[in-house]
Protein backbone atom coordinates (compact mmCIF):
# COMPACT_ATOMS: atom_id res chain seq x y z
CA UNK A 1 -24.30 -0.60 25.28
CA UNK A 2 -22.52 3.00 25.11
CA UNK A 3 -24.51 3.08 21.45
CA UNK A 4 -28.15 1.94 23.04
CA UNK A 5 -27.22 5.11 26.15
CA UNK A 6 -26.84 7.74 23.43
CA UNK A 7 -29.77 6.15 21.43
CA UNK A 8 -31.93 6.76 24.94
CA UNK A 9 -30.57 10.05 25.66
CA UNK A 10 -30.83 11.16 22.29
CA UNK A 11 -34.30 10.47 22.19
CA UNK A 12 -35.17 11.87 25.78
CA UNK A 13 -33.64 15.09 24.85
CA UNK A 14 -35.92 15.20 21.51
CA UNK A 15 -39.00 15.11 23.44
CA UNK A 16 -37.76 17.70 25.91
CA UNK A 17 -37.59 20.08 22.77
CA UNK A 18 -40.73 18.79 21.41
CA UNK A 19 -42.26 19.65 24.69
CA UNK A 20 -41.19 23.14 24.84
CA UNK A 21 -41.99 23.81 21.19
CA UNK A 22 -45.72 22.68 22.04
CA UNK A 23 -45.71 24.68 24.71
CA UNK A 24 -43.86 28.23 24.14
CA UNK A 25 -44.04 28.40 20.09
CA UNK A 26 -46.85 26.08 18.86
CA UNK A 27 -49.04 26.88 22.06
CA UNK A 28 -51.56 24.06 22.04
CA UNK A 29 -53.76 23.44 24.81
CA UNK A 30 -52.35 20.19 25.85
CA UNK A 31 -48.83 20.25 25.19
CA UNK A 32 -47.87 17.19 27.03
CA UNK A 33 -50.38 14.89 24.92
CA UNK A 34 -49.57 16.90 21.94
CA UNK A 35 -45.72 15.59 22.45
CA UNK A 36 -46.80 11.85 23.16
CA UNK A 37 -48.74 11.09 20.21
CA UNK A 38 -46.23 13.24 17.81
CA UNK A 39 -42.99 11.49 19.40
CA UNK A 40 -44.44 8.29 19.72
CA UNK A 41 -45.86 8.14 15.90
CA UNK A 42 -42.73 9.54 15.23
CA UNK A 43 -40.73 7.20 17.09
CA UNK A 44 -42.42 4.03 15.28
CA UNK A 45 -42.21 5.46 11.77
CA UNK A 46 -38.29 5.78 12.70
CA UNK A 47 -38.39 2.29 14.31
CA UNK A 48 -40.50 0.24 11.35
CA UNK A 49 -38.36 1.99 8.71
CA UNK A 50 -34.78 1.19 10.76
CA UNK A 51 -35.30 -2.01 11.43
CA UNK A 52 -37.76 -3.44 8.68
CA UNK A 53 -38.25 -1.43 5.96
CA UNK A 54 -35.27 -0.12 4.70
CA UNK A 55 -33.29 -3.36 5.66
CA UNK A 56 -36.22 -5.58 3.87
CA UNK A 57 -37.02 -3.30 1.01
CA UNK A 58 -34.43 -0.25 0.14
CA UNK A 59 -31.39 -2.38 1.05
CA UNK A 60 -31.88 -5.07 -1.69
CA UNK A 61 -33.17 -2.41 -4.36
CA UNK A 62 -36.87 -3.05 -3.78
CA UNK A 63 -37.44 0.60 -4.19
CA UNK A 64 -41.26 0.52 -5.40
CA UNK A 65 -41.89 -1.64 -2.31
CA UNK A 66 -40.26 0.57 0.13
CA UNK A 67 -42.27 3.65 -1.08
CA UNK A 68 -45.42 2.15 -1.35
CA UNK A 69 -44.71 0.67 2.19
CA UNK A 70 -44.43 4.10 3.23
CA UNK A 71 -46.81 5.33 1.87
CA UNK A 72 -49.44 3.17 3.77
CA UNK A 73 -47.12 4.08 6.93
CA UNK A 74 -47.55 7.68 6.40
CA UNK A 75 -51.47 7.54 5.58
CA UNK A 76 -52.06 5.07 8.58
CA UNK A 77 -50.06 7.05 10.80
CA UNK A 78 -52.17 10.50 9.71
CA UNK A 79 -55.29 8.54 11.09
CA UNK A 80 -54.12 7.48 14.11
CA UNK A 81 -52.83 11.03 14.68
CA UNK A 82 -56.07 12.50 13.97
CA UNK A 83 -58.12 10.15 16.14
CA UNK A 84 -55.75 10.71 18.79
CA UNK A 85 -55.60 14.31 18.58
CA UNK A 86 -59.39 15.31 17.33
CA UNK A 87 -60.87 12.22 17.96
CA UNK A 88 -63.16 9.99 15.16
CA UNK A 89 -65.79 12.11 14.92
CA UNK A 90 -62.85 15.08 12.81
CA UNK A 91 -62.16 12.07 10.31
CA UNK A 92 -66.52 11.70 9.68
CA UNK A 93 -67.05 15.39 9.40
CA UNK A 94 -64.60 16.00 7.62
CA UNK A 95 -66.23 15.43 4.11
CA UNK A 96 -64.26 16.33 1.14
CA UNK A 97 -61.83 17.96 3.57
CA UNK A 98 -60.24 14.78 4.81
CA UNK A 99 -57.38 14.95 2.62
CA UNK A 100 -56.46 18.11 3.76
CA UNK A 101 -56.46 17.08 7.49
CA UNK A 102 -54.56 13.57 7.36
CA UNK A 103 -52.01 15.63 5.47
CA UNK A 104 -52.19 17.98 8.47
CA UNK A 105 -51.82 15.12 10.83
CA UNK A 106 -48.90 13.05 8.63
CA UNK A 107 -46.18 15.44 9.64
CA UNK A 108 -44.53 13.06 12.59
CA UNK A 109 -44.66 9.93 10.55
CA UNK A 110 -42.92 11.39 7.41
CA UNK A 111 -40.44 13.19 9.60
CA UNK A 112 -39.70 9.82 11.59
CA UNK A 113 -39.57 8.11 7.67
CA UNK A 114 -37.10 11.14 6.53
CA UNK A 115 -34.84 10.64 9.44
CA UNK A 116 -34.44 6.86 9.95
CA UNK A 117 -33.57 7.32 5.82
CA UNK A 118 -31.06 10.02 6.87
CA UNK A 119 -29.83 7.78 10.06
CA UNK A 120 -29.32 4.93 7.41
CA UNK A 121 -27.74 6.03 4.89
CA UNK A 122 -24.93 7.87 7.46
CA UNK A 123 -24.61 4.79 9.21
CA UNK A 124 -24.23 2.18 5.97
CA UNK A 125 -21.69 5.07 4.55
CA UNK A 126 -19.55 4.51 7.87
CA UNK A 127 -20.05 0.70 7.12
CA UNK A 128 -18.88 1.63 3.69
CA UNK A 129 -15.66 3.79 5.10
CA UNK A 130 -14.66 0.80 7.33
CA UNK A 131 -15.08 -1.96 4.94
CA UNK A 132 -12.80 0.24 2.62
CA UNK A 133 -10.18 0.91 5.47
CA UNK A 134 -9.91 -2.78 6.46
CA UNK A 135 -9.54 -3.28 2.36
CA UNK A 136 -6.61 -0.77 2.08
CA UNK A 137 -5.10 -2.54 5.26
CA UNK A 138 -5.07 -5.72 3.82
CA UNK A 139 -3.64 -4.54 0.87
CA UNK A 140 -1.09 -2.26 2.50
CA UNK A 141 -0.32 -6.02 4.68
CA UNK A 142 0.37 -7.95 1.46
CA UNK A 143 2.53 -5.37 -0.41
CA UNK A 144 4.73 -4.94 2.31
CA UNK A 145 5.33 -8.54 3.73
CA UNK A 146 6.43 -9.52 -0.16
CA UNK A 147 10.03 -10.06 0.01
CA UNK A 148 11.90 -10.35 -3.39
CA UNK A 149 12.49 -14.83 -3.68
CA UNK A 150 14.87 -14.42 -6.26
CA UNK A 151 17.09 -11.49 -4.58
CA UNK A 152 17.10 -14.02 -1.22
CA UNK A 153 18.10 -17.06 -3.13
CA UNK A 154 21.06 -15.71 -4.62
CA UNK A 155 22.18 -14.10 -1.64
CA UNK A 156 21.98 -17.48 0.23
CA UNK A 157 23.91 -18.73 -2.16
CA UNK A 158 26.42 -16.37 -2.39
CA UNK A 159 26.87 -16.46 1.19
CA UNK A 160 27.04 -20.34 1.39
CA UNK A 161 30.10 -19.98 -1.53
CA UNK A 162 31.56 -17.78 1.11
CA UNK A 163 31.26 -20.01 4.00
CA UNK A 164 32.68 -22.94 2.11
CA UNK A 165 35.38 -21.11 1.01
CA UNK A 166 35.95 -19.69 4.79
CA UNK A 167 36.09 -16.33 3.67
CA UNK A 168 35.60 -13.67 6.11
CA UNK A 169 32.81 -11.78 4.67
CA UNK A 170 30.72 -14.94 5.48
CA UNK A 171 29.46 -14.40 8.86
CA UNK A 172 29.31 -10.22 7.78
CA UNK A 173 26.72 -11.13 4.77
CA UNK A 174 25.01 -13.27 7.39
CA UNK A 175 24.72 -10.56 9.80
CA UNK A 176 23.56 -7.77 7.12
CA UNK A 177 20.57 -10.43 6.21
CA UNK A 178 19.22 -11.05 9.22
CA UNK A 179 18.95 -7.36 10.00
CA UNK A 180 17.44 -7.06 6.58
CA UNK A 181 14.98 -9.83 7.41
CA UNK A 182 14.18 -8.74 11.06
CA UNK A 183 13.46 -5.33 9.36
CA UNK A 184 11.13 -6.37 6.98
CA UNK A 185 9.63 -8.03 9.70
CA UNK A 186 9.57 -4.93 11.78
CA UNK A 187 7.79 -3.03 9.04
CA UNK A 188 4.77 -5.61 9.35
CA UNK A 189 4.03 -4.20 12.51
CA UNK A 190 4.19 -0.62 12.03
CA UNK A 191 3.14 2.61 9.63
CA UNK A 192 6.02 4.47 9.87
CA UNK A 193 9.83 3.65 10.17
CA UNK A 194 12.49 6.59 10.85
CA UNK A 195 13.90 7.42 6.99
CA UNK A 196 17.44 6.06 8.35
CA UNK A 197 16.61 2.31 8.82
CA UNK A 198 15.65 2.39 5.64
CA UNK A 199 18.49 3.64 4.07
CA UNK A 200 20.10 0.98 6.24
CA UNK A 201 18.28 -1.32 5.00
CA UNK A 202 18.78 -0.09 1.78
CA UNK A 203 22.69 -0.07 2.70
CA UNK A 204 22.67 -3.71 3.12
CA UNK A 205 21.01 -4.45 0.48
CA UNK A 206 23.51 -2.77 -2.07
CA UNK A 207 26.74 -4.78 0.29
CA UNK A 208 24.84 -7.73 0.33
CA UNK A 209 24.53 -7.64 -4.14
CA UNK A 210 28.17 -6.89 -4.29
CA UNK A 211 29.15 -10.36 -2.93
CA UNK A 212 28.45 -10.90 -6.40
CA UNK A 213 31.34 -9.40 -7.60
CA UNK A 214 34.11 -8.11 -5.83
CA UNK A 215 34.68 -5.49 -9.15
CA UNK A 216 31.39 -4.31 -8.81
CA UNK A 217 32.09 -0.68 -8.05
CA UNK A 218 29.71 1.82 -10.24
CA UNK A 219 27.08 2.42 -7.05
CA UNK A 220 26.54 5.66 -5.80
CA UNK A 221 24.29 6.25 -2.80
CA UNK A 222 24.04 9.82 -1.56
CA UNK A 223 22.24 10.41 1.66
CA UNK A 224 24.02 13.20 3.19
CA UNK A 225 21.10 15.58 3.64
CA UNK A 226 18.58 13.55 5.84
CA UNK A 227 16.38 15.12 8.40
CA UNK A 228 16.70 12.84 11.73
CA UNK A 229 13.31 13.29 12.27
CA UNK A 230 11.95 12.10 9.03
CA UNK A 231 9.96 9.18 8.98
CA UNK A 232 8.16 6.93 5.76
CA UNK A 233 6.20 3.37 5.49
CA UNK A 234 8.56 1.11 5.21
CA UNK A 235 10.23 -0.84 2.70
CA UNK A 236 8.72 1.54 0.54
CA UNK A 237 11.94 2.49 -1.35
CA UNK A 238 13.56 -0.56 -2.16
CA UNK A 239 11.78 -1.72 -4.71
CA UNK A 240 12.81 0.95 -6.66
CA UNK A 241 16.36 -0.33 -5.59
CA UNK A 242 16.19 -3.70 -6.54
CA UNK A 243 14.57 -3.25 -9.89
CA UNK A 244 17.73 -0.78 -10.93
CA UNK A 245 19.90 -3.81 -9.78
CA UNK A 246 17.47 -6.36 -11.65
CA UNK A 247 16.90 -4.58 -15.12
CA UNK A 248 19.83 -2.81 -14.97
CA UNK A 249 23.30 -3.16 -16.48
CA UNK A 250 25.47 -2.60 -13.25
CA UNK A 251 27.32 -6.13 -13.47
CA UNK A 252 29.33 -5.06 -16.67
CA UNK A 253 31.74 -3.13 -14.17
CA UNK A 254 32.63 -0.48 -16.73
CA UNK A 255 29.29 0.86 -18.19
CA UNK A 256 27.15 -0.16 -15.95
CA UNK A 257 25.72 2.12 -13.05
CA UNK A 258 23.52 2.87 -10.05
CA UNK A 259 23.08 6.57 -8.64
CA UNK A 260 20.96 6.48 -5.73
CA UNK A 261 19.95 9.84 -3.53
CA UNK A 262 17.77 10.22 -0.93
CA UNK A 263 17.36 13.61 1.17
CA UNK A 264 14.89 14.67 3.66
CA UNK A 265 13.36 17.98 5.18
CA UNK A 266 10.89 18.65 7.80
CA UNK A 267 8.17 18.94 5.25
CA UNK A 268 9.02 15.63 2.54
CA UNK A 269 11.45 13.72 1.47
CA UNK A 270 13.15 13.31 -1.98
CA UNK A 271 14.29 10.24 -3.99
CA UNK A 272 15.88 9.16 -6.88
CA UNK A 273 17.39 5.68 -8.61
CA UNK A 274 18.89 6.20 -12.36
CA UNK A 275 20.09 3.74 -13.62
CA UNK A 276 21.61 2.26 -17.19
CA UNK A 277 20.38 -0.96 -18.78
CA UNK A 278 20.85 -2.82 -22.07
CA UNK A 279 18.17 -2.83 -24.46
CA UNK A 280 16.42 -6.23 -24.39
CA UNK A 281 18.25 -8.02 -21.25
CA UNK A 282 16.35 -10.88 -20.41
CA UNK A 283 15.59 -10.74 -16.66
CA UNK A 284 13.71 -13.50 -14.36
CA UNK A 285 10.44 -12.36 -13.77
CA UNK A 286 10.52 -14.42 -10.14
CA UNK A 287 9.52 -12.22 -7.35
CA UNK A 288 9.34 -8.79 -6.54
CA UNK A 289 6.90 -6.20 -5.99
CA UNK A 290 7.06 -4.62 -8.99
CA UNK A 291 6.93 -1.18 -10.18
CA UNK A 292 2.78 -1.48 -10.53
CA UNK A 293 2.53 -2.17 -6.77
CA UNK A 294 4.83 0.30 -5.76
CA UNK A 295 2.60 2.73 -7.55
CA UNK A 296 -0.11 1.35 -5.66
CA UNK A 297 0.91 1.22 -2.49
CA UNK A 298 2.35 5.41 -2.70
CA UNK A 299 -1.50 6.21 -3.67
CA UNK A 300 -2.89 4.02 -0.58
CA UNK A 301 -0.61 5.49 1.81
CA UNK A 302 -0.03 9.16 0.79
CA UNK A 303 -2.77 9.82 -1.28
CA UNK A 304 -2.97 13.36 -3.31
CA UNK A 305 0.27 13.58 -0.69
CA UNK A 306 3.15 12.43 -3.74
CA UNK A 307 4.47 12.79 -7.12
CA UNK A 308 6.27 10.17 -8.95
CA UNK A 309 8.44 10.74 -12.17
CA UNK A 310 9.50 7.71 -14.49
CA UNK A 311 11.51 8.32 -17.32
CA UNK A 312 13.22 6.04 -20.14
CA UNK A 313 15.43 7.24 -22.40
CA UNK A 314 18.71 6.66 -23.76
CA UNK A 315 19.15 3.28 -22.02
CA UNK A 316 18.89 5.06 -18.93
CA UNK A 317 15.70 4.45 -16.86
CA UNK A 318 14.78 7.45 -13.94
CA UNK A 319 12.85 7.17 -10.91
CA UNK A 320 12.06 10.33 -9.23
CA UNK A 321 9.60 10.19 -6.06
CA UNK A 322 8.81 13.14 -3.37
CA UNK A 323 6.90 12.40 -0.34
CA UNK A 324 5.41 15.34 1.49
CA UNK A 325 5.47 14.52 5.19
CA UNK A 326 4.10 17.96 6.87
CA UNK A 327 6.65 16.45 9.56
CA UNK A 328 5.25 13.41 10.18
């Protein structure tokens, strides 16, 4: 309705300037019939092309059809403007000179051809825009609510080994994975997360691996030098995480390690995951997001806004990401 007032009003305020053109530039004797018969030829040409012609014709790539259609508008239109204007009798005395006049006379209908194609193609490029936002959306949706299978199996079952054996880190491990579930969750619903929940979450995450091993002891996770106010989509880091823990070597407790460091200012935020590996360790490709859709999902939601460094060399894989914010 709002759409069809601004249509009305749009068109109203056309004719107004069409009315003073005819009468204080153009000067024609009869500027009020003047500005009917140009609006209203103009106003059908605009009409037949929105709502048949370019639908029926340009919009399924009948392009010789939607010229030619046009072309009979235009030259029909230039008659009707004539007879309106000079009357039948200009068109029969006219002689060799009737090309020259229906030219004359076809200026409304090819200006209300030129902007209904105008009016189209802006509004089928903000059809365009939105079909591509709602695309990025659902892909943003799917990335994000893809929780790592494997990682949650073995932590269920490490927990249950601690349960039967009554040890007191039971109902802790319990407690860290429902506040890493209820986050992920959480990060459904939103676009942005402050950058400390998810270096909680990324806190729990580490605690919740090292029921694996009581020796496990090589991590390193430096974020000191966070800005409170920094905020980032969420779960966006942890993938990075869990494939250092995944492909990584940090279970033999003496070679193996993890150095993780994020830091934050008002203007981005820095991270970094190195860690060592063995050279053809066999890993189970079950779950995760991957490195691939990591990738993807930093250029859908901070386009030409990041730059990501990943290095292998020496048994030592390096992930180096920085997020410009602008304080966001």
């Amino acid at each position: 309705m709002k759409l069809l007032n601004k249509n009305i009003l749009s068109w109203i305020g056309y004719s107004i300037l069409l009315y003073l053109l005819f009468s204080f530039i153009i000067e024609t004797e009869n500027p009020l019939k003047h500005t009917a018969i140009f609006f209203s030829i103009q106003f059908a040409a605009f009409y037949i092309n929105s709502k048949v012609l370019l639908p029926f014709f340009l919009d399924v790539k009948k392009y010789i059809l939607f010229i030619l259609s046009n072309i009979v508008l235009i030259i029909l239109a230039a008659f009707i403007n004539t007879i309106l204007e000079e009357g039948s009798e200009e068109i029969l005395s006219s002689g060799y000179a009737i090309f020259e006049t229906l030219m004359a006379h076809s200026v409304p209908a090819f200006i209300g051809v030129f902007v209904a194609l105008i009016h189209h193609n802006y509004h089928q490029e903000l059809k365009r825009e939105e079909k591509e936002k709602k695309r990025i959306l659902a892909e943003k949706d799917f990335l994000i609510q893809q929780i790592n299978p494997h990682f949650l199996f073995n932590t269920l079952n490490n927990i249950y080994s601690l349960t039967i054996d009554n040890n007191p880190k039971g109902p802790e491990a319990i407690l860290q994975l429902s506040k890493m579930l209820d986050y992920s969750l959480y990060g459904n619903k939103v676009e942005c997360v402050y950058l400390q929940s998810e270096v909680r979450y990324i806190i729990n995450f580490i605690d919740l691996f090292k029921l694996k091993d009581d020796e496990i002891n090589n991590i390193h996770f430096d974020y000191k030098t966070l800005n409170e106010n920094s905020k980032i989509a969420p779960m966006l880091l942890l993938p990075f995480v869990e494939n250092a823990f995944k492909h990584g070597n940090i279970e033999d407790v003496e070679k193996g390690t993890v150095k993780i460091k994020i830091s934050s200012n008002e203007k981005e935020i820095n991270f970094s995951c190195i860690n060592t590996y063995i050279a053809g360790k066999t890993v189970d490709k079950v779950g995760g997001i991957g490195i691939k859709n990591v990738t993807r999902r930093l250029m859908l939601l901070y386009p030409q806004k990041h730059s990501l460094n990943i290095t292998d060399t020496n048994n030592e894989y390096k992930v180096s990401l920085k997020i410009t914010t602008n304080g966001i």
